[in-house]
Protein backbone atom coordinates (compact mmCIF):
# COMPACT_ATOMS: atom_id res chain seq x y z
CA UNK A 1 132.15 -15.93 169.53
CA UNK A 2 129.03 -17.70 170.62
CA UNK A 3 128.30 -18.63 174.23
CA UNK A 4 129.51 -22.18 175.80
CA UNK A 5 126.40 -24.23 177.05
CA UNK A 6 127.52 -23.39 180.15
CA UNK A 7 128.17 -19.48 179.77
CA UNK A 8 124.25 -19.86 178.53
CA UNK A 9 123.22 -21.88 181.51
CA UNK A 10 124.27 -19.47 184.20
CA UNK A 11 123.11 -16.38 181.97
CA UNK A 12 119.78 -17.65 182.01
CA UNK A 13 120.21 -18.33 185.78
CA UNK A 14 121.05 -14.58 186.64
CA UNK A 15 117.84 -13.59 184.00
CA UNK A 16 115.61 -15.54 186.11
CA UNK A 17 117.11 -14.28 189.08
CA UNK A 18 116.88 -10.49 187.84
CA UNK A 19 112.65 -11.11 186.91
CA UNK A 20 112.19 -13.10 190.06
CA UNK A 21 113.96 -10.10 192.08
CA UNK A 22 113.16 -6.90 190.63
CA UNK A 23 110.69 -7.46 188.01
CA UNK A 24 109.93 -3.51 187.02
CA UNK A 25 113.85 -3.25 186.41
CA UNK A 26 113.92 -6.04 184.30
CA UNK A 27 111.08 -5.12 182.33
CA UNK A 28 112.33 -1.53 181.65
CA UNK A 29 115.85 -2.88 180.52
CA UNK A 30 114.11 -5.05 178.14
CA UNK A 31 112.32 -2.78 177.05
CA UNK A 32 114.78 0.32 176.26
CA UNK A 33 117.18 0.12 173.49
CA UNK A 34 119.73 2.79 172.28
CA UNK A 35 116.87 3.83 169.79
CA UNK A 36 114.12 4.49 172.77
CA UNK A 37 116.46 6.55 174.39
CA UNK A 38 117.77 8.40 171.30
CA UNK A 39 114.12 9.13 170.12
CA UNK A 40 112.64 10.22 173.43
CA UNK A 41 115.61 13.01 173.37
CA UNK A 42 114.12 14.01 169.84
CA UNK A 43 110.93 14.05 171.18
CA UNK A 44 112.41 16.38 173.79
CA UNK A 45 114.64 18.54 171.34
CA UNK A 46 111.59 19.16 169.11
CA UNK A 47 109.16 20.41 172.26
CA UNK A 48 112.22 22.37 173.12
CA UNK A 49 112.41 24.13 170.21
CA UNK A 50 108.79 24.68 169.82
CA UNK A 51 109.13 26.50 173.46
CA UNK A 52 112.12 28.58 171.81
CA UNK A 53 110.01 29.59 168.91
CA UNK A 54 107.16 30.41 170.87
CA UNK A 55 109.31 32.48 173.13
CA UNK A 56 110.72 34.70 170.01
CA UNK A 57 107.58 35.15 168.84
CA UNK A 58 106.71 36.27 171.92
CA UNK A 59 109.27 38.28 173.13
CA UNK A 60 110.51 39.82 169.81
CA UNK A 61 108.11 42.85 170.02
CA UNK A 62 109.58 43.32 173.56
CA UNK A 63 112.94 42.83 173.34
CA UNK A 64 115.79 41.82 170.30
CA UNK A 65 118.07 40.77 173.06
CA UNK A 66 115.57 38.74 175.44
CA UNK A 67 114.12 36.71 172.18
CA UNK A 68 117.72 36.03 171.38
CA UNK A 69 117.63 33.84 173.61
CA UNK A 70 114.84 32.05 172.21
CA UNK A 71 116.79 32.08 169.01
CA UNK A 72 119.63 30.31 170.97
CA UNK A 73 117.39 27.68 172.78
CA UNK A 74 116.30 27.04 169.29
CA UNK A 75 119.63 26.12 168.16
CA UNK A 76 120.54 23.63 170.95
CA UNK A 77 117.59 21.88 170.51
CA UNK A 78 117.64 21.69 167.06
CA UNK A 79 121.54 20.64 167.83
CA UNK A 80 120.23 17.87 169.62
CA UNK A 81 117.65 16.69 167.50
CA UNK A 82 120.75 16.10 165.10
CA UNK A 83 122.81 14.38 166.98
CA UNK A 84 119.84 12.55 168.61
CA UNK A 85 118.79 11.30 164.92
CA UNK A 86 122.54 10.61 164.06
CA UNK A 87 122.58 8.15 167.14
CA UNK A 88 119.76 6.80 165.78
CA UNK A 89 120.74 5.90 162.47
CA UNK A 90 118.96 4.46 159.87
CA UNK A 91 118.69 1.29 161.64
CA UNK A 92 116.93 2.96 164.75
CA UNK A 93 114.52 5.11 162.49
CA UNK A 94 113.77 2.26 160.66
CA UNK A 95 112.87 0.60 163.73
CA UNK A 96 110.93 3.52 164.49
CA UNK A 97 108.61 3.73 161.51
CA UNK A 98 108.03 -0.12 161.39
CA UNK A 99 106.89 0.49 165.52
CA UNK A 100 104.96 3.46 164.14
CA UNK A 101 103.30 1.52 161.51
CA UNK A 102 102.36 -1.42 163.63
CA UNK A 103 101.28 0.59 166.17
CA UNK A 104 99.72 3.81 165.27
CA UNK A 105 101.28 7.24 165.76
CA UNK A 106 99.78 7.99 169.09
CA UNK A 107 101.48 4.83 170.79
CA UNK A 108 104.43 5.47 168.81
CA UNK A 109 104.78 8.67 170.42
CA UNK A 110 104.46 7.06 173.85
CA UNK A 111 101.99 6.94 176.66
CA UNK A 112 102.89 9.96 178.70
CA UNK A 113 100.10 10.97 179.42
CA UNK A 114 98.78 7.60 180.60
CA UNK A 115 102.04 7.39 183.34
CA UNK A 116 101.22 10.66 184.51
CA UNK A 117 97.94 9.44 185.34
CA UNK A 118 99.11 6.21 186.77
CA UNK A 119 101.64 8.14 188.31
CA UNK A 120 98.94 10.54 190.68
CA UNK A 121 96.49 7.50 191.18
CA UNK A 122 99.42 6.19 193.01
CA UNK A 123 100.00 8.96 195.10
CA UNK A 124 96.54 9.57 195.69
CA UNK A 125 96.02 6.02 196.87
């Protein structure tokens, strides 16, 4: 059911309130949807189980027990990459690719590195 011109009026009164206010908050809500979130888990999940494999690889000459629990780190992340990419959907990794296209695969993937940066010029400062 659409919005009254009313119900609009005062919604765009408490939008211009929220960017006048807090602008940072208001930029990161309009910038995060349900796919952001989803994918940057999956980005997670797969450096997780990178770290697993690494881990049985190296611990498997040690120990079958310790890189076990490589093996099982493995499996939760590649759990979560699963459900991660189920939350997604094909609407979110469609959304994904067309970003990735438009974009290039290194901003795609984010600008982590560039926060962390901003991140210790603040503190620095």
């Amino acid at each position: 059911m659409p919005l009254s011109e009313d119900e609009q009026r005062i919604l765009s009164e408490i939008e211009q309130q929220l960017y006048a206010s807090d602008p940072a908050l208001a930029r990161d809500i309009r910038e995060q949807t349900v796919y952001s979130v989803a994918f940057r888990q999956v980005k997670r999940a797969v450096l997780g189980f990178i770290l697993g494999l690494a881990f049985v690889l190296g611990t498997l000459h040690i120990s079958f027990w310790l890189s076990l629990l490589g093996f099982v780190a493995m499996l939760v992340a590649a759990l979560a990459i699963e459900a991660n990419v189920r939350r997604m959907g094909k609407a979110g990794m469609d959304q994904f690719t067309r970003n990735m296209r438009a974009a290039g695969l290194r901003d795609a993937f984010g600008s982590t590195g560039q926060k962390m940066r901003d991140r210790f010029r603040r503190e620095g400062e």
